[in-house]
C-alpha atoms as a PDB file:
ATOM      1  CA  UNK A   1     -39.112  22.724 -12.321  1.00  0.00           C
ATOM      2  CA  UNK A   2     -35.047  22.741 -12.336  1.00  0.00           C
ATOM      3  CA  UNK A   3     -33.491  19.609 -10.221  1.00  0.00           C
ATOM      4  CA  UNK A   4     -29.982  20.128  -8.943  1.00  0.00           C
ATOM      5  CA  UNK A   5     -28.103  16.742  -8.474  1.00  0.00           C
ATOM      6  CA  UNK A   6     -24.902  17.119  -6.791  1.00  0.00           C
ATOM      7  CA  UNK A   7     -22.543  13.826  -7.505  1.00  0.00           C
ATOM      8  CA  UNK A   8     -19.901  13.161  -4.700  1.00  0.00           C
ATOM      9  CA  UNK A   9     -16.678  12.757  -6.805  1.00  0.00           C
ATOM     10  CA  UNK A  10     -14.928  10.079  -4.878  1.00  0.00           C
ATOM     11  CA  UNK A  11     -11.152   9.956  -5.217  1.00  0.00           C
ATOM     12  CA  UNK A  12      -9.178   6.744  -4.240  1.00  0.00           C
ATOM     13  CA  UNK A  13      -5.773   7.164  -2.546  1.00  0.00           C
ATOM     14  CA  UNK A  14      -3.032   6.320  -4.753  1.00  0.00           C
ATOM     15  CA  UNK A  15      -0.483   6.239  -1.679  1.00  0.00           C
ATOM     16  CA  UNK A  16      -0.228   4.340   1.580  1.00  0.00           C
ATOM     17  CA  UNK A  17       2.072   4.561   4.226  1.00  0.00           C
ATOM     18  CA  UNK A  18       2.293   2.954   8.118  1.00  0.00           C
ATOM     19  CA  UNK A  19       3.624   1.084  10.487  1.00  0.00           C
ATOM     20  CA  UNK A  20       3.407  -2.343  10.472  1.00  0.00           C
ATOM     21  CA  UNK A  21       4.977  -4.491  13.332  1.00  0.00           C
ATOM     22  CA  UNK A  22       7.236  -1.599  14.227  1.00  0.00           C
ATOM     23  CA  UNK A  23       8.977  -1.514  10.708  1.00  0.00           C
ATOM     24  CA  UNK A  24       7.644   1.589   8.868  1.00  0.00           C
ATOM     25  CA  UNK A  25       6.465   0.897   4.916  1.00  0.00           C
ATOM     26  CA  UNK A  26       4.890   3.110   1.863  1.00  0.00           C
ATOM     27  CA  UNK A  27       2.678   1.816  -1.007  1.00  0.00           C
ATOM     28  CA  UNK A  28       2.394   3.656  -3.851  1.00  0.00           C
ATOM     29  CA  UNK A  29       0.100   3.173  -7.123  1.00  0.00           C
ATOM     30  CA  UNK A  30       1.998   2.454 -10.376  1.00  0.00           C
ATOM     31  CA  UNK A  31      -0.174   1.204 -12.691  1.00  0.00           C
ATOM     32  CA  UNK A  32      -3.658   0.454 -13.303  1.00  0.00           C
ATOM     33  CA  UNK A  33      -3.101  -2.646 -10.990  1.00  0.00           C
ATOM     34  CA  UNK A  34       0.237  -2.234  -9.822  1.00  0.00           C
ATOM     35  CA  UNK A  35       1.666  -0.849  -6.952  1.00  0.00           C
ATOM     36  CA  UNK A  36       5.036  -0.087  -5.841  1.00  0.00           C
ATOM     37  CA  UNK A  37       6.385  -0.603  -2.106  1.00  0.00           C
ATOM     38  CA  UNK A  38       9.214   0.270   0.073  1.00  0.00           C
ATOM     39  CA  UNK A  39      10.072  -1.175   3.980  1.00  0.00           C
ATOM     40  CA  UNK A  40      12.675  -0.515   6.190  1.00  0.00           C
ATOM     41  CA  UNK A  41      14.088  -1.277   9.452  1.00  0.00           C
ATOM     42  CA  UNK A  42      17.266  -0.726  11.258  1.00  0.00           C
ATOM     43  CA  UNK A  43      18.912  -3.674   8.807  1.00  0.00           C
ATOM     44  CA  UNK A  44      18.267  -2.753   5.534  1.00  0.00           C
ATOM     45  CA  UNK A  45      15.212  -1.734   2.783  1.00  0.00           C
ATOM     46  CA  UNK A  46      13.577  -3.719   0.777  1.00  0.00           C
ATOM     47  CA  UNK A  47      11.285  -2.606  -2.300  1.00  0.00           C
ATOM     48  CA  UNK A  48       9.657  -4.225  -4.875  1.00  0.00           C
ATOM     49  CA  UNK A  49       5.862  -4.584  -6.772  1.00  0.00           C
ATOM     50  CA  UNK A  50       2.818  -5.792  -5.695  1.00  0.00           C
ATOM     51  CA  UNK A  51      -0.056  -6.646  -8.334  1.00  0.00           C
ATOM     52  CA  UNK A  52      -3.549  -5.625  -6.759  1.00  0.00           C
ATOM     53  CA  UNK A  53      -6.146  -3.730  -8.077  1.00  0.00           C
ATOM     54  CA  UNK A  54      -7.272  -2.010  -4.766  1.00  0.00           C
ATOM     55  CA  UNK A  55      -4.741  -0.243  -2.543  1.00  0.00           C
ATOM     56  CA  UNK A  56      -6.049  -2.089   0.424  1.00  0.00           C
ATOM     57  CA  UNK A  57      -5.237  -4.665  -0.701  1.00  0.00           C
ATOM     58  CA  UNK A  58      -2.130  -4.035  -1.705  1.00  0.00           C
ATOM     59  CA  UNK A  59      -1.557  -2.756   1.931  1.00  0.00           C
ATOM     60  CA  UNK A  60      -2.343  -6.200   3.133  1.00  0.00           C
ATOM     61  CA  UNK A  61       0.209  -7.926   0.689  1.00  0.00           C
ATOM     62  CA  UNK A  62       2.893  -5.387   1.782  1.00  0.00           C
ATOM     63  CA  UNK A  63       2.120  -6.106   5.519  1.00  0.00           C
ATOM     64  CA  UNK A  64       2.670 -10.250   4.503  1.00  0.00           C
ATOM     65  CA  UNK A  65       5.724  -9.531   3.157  1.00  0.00           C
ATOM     66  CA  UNK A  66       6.947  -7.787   6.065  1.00  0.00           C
ATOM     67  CA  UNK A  67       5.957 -10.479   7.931  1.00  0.00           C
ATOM     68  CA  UNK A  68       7.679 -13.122   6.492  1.00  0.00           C
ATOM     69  CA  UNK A  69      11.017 -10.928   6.074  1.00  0.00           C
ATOM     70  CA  UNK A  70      10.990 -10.829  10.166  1.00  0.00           C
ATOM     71  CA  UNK A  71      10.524 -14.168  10.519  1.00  0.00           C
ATOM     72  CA  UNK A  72      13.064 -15.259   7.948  1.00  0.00           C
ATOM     73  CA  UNK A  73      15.206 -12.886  10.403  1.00  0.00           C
ATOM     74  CA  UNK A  74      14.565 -15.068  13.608  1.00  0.00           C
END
């Protein structure tokens, strides 16, 4: 009797990109734990590193940032 096991490969995404409080940003992975991001609105860009080890998570740093950078702006 032959068994057939299938695996699901699962690939994680090693890019990002939204909009987050109307300014548009991209994440993108560097390193093992490192991740690279970019933001921009109608005033300038800002880019810079993020150290995460999950994208997500890195997405969540990237949105904080943006945050503050508006409200530094009020």
């Amino acid at each position: 009797m032959s068994v057939l096991i299938m695996r699901k490969i699962t690939r994680l995404p090693v890019e990002h990109s939204g909009i987050h409080r109307g300014v548009w940003y991209r994440v993108t992975k560097a390193e093992a734990s490192s991740w690279h991001y970019f933001f921009g609105e109608g005033t300038g860009a800002k880019a810079g590193q993020v150290e995460a080890r999950l994208g997500l998570l890195a997405v969540r740093l990237v949105r904080d940032k943006i945050d503050r950078h508006l409200r530094k702006q009020d």
